[in-house]
Protein backbone atom coordinates (compact mmCIF):
# COMPACT_ATOMS: atom_id res chain seq x y z
CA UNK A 1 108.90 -119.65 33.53
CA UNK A 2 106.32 -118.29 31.23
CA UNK A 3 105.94 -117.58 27.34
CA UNK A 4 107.45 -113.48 28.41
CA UNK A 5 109.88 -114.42 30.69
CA UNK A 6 111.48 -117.31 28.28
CA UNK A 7 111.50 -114.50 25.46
CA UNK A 8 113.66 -111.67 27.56
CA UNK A 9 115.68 -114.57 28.12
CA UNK A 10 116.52 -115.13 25.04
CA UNK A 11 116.59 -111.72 23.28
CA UNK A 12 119.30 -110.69 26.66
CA UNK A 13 122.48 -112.45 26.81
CA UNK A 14 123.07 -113.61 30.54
CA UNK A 15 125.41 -111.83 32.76
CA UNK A 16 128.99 -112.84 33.42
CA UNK A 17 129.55 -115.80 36.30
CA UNK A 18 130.09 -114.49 39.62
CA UNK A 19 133.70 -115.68 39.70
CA UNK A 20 134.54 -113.78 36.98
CA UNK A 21 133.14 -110.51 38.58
CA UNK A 22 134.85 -111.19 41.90
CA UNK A 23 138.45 -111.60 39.80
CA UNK A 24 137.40 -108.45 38.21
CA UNK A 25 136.79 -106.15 41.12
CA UNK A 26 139.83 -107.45 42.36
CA UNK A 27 141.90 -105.98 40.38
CA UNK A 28 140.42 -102.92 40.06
CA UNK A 29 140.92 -102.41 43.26
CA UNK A 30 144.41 -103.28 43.33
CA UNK A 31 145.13 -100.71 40.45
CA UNK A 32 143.51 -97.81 42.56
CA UNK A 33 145.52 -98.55 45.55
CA UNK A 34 148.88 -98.64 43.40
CA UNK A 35 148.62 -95.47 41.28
CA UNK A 36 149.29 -92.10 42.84
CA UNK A 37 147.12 -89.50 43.78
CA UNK A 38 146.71 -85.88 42.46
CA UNK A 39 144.11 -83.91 42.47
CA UNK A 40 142.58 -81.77 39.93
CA UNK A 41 141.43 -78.21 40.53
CA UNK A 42 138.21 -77.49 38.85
CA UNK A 43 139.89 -73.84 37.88
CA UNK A 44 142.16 -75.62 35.86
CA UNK A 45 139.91 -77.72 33.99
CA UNK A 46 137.61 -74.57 33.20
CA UNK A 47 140.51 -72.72 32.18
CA UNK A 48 141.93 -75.75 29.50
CA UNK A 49 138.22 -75.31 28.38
CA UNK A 50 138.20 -71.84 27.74
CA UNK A 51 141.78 -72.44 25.93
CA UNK A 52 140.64 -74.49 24.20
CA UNK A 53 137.58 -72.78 22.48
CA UNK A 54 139.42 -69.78 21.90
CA UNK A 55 142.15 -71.44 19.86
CA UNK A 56 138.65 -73.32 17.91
CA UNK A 57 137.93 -69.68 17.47
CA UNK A 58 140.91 -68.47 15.93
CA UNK A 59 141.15 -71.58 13.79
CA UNK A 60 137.85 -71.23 12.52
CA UNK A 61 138.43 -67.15 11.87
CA UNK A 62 141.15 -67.83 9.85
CA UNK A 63 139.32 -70.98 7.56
CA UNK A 64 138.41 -69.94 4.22
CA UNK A 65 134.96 -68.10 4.17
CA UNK A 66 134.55 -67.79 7.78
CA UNK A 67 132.14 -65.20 9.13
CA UNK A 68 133.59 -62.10 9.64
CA UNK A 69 132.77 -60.78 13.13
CA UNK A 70 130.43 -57.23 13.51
CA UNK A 71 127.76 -56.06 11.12
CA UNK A 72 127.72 -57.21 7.56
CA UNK A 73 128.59 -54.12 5.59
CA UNK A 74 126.47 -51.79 3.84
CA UNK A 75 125.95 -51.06 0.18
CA UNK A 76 127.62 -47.84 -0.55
CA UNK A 77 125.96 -45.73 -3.53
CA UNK A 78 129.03 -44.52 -6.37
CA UNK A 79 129.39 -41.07 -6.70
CA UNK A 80 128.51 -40.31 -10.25
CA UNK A 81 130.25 -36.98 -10.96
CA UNK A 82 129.23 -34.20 -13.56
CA UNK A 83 131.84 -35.34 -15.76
CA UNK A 84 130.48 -38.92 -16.33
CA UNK A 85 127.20 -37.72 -16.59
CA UNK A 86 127.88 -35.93 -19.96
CA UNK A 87 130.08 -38.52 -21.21
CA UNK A 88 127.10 -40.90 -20.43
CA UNK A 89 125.37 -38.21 -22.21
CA UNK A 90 127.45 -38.54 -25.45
CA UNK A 91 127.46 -42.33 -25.47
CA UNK A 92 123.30 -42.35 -25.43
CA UNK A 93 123.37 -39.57 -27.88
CA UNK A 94 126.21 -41.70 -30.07
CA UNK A 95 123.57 -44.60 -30.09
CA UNK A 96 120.90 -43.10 -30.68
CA UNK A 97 118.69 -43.51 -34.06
CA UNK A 98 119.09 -40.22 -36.35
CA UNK A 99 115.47 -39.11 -36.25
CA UNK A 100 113.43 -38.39 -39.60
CA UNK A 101 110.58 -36.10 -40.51
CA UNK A 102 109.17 -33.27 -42.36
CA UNK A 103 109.80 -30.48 -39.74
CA UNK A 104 112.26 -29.97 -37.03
CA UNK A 105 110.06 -28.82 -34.16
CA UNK A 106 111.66 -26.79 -30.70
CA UNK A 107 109.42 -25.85 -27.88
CA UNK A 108 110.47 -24.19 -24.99
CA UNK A 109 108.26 -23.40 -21.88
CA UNK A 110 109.77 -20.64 -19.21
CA UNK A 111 108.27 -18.00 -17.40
CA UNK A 112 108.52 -15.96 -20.89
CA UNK A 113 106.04 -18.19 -21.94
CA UNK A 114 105.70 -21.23 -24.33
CA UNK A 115 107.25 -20.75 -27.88
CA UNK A 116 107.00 -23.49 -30.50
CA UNK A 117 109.19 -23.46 -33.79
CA UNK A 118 108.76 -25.69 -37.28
CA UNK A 119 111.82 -25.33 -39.55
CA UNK A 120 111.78 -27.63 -43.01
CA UNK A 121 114.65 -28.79 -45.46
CA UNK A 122 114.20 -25.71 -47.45
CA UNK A 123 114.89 -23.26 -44.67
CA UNK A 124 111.09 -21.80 -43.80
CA UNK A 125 110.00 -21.43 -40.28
CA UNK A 126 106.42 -21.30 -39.06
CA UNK A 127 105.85 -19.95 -34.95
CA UNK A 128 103.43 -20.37 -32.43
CA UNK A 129 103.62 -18.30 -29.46
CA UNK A 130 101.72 -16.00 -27.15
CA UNK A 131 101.48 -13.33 -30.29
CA UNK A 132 100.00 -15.53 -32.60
CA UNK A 133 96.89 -16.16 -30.35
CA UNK A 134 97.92 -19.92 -30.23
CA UNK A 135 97.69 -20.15 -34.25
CA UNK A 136 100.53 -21.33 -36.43
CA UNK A 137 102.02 -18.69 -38.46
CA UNK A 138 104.39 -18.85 -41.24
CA UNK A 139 107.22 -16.69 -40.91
CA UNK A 140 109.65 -17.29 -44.00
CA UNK A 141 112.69 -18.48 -44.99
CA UNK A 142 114.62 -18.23 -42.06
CA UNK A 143 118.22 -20.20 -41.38
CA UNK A 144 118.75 -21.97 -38.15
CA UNK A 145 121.09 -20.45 -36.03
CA UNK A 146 124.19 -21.34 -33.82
CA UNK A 147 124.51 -18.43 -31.83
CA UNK A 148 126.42 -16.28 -33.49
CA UNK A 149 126.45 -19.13 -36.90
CA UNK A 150 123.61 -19.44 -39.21
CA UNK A 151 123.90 -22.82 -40.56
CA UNK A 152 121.80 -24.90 -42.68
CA UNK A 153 120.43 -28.77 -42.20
CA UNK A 154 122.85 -29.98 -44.80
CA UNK A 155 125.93 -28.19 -42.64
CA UNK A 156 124.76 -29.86 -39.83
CA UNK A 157 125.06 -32.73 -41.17
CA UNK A 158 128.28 -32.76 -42.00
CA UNK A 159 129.83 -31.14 -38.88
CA UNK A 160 133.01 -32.86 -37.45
CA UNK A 161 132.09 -35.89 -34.75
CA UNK A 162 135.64 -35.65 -33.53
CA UNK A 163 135.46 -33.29 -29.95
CA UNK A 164 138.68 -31.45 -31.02
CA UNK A 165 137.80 -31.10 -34.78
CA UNK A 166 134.42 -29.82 -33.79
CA UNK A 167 135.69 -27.21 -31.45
CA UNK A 168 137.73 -26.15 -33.95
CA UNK A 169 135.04 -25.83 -37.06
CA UNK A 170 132.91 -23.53 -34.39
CA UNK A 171 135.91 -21.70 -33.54
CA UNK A 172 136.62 -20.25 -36.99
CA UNK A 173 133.15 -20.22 -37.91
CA UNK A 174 132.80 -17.90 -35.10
CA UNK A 175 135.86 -15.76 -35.81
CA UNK A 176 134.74 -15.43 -39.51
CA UNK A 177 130.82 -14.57 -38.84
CA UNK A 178 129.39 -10.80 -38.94
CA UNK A 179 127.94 -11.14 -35.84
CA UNK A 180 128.05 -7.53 -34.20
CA UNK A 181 127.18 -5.83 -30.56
CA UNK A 182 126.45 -2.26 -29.99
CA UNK A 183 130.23 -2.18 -29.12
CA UNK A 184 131.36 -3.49 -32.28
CA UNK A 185 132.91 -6.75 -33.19
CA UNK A 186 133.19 -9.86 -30.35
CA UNK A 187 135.36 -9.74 -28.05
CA UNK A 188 137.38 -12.21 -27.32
CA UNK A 189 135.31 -13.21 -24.32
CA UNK A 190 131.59 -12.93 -26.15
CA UNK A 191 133.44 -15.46 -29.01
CA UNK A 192 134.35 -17.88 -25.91
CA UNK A 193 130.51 -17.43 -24.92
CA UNK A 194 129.48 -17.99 -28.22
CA UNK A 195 131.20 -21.06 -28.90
CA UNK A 196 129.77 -22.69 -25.08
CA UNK A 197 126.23 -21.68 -26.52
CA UNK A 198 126.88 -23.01 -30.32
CA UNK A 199 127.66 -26.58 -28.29
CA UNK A 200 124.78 -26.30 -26.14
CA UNK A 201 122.28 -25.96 -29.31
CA UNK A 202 123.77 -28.45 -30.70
CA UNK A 203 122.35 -31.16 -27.84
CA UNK A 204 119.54 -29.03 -26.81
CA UNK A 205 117.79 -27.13 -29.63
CA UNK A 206 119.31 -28.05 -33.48
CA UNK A 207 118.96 -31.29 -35.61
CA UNK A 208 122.41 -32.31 -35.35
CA UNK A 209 123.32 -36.63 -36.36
CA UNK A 210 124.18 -38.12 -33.31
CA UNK A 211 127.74 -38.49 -33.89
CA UNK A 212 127.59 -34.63 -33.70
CA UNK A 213 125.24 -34.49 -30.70
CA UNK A 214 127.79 -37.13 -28.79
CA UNK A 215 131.00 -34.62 -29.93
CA UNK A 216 129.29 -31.69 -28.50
CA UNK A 217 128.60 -33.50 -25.14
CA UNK A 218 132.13 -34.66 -24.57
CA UNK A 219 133.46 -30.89 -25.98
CA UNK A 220 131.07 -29.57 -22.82
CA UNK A 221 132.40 -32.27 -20.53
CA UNK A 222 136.00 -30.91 -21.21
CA UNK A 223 135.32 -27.44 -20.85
CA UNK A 224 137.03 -25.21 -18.92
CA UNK A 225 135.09 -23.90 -15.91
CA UNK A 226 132.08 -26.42 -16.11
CA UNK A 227 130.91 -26.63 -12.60
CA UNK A 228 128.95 -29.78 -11.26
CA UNK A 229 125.57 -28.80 -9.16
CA UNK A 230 124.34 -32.28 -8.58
CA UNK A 231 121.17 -33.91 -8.77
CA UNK A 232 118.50 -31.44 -9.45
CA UNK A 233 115.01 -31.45 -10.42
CA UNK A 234 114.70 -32.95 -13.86
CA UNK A 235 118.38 -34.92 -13.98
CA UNK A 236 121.51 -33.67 -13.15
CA UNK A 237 122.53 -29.97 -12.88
CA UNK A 238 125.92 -27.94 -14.44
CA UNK A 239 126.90 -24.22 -13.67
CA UNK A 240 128.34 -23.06 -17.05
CA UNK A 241 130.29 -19.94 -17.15
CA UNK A 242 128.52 -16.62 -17.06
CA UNK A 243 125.94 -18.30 -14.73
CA UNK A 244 124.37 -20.36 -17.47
CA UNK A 245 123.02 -23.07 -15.82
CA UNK A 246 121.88 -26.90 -17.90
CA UNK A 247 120.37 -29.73 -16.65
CA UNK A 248 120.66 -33.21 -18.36
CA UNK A 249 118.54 -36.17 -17.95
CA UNK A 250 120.77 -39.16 -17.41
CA UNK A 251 118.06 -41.93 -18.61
CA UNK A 252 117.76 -39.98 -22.07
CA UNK A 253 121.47 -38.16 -22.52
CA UNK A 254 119.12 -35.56 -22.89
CA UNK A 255 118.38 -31.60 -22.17
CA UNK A 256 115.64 -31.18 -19.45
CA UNK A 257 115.97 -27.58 -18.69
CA UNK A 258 118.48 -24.68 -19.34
CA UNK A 259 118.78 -20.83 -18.23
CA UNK A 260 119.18 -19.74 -21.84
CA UNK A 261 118.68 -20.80 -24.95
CA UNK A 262 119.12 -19.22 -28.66
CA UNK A 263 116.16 -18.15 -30.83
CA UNK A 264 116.02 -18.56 -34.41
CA UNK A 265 116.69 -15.43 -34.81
CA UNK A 266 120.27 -15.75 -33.04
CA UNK A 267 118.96 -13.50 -30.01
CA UNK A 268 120.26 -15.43 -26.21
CA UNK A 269 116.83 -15.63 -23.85
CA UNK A 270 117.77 -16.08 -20.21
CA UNK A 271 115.47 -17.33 -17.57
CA UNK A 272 115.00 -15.50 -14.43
CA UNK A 273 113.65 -18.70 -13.29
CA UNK A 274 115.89 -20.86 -10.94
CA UNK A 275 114.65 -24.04 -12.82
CA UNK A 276 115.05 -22.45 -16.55
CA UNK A 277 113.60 -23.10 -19.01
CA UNK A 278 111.77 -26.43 -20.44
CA UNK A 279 113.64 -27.49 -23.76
CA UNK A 280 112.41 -30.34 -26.43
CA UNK A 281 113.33 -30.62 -29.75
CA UNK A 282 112.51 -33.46 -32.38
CA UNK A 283 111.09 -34.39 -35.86
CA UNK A 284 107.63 -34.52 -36.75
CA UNK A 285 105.75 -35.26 -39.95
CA UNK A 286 103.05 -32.40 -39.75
CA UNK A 287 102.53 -29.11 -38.38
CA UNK A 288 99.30 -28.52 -36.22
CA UNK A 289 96.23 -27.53 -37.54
């Protein structure tokens, strides 16, 4: 035997006598010829298969986190309605720093043209527009207006910030102006009108505190007859009664466009365009040279 063939021998433990194997088979044999016969259909075994992966199947659909079986679902956009878009509105507006400067500055930009207003503390109003050649020009003392309402900074500062109570002060402000038509007096429809465009200036064109700004928002969400258009160019779009139409900018809480707006001088401009009119409004420190 050599150096390999002593290793193998060692590392492999040596078979079983031959004896032993013969007693073994033996009985093996004995055992086979005792115990009955039956034989097994290979249909059945396939079928106990099959069994038994669909009960594994409903065991593991029923575990805790399992899979669920088709196509994971899809992410469903919310519908935002008109409704939560002005309250939005009013919440941005409610948080919003009160703004400071020397002049209150409106610009609007239609197919009428582009009109630019300064107003100061003390009630004087310079204008820029397509008369003035693109020069500033002073035009006087002249009182900022809620439609029908003149009103001065220090009013609008203390307007209600309450919806209801603010409805109310434009109400009787209304009732109580000397605003006229050809006809006469306002009807009681043109003092409805008014009051829809006196809370509409007050997010879109006047210096109102925020607390005043939010009010008017939530007064305009709870209108009667406010009509949601949507997204639109520029934000989200509203169908006010009388075909008035205002779109708001959900990012800012703020007026993007409008079909009408009031001048200082309490006159109501409607756009023929289908997009309005541009509307911005904020304090500066200076008016341009």
């Amino acid at each position: 035997m050599n150096d390999l063939q002593t290793l193998r021998a060692t590392l492999i433990p040596a078979g079983p006598a031959q004896d032993v194997v013969d007693r073994s088979r033996h009985r093996l044999q004995n055992r086979m010829l005792a115990a009955p016969r039956r034989r097994v259909r290979p249909y059945a075994i396939g079928a106990g298969l099959v069994a038994a992966a669909a009960a594994a199947a409903v065991v593991v659909a029923t575990l805790p986190g399992a899979p669920a079986e088709g196509p994971p679902p899809q992410a469903v956009a919310p519908v935002v309605t008109g409704q939560q878009v002005l309250l939005a509105a009013a919440t941005l507006a409610e948080h919003a720093p009160a703004g400071t400067g020397n002049y209150w500055y409106i610009k609007t930009v239609s197919d009428k043209g582009v009109y630019e207003y300064w107003f100061n503390a003390d009630g004087h109003m310079w204008f820029r527009g397509e008369k003035t050649k693109g020069r500033v020009q002073p035009l006087g003392r002249f009182p900022l207006r809620l439609a029908a309402i003149e009103v001065t900074f220090e009013q609008l500062r203390t307007l209600p910030a309450d919806p209801a109570a603010l409805r109310d002060w434009l109400v009787n402000a209304i009732a109580h102006s000397d605003t006229r038509t050809s006809a006469g007096p306002l009807t009681a429809s043109e003092r409805e009108r008014e009051l829809l465009l006196s809370m509409v200036s007050l997010v879109s064109t006047l210096p109102a505190p925020p607390a005043v700004r939010a009010a008017a928002f939530r007064s305009i969400a709870a209108y009667p007859g406010v009509k949601d258009l949507g997204p639109v160019p520029g934000g989200h779009g509203f169908l006010l009664p009388d075909d008035y139409r205002l779109v708001v900018d959900p990012s800012t809480g703020r007026i993007n466009r409008t079909s009408m707006y009031v001048a200082p001088d309490g006159a109501i401009y409607q756009v023929a365009d289908p997009q309005g009119a541009q509307v911005s409004a904020d304090w500066t420190d200076s008016l341009p040279k």
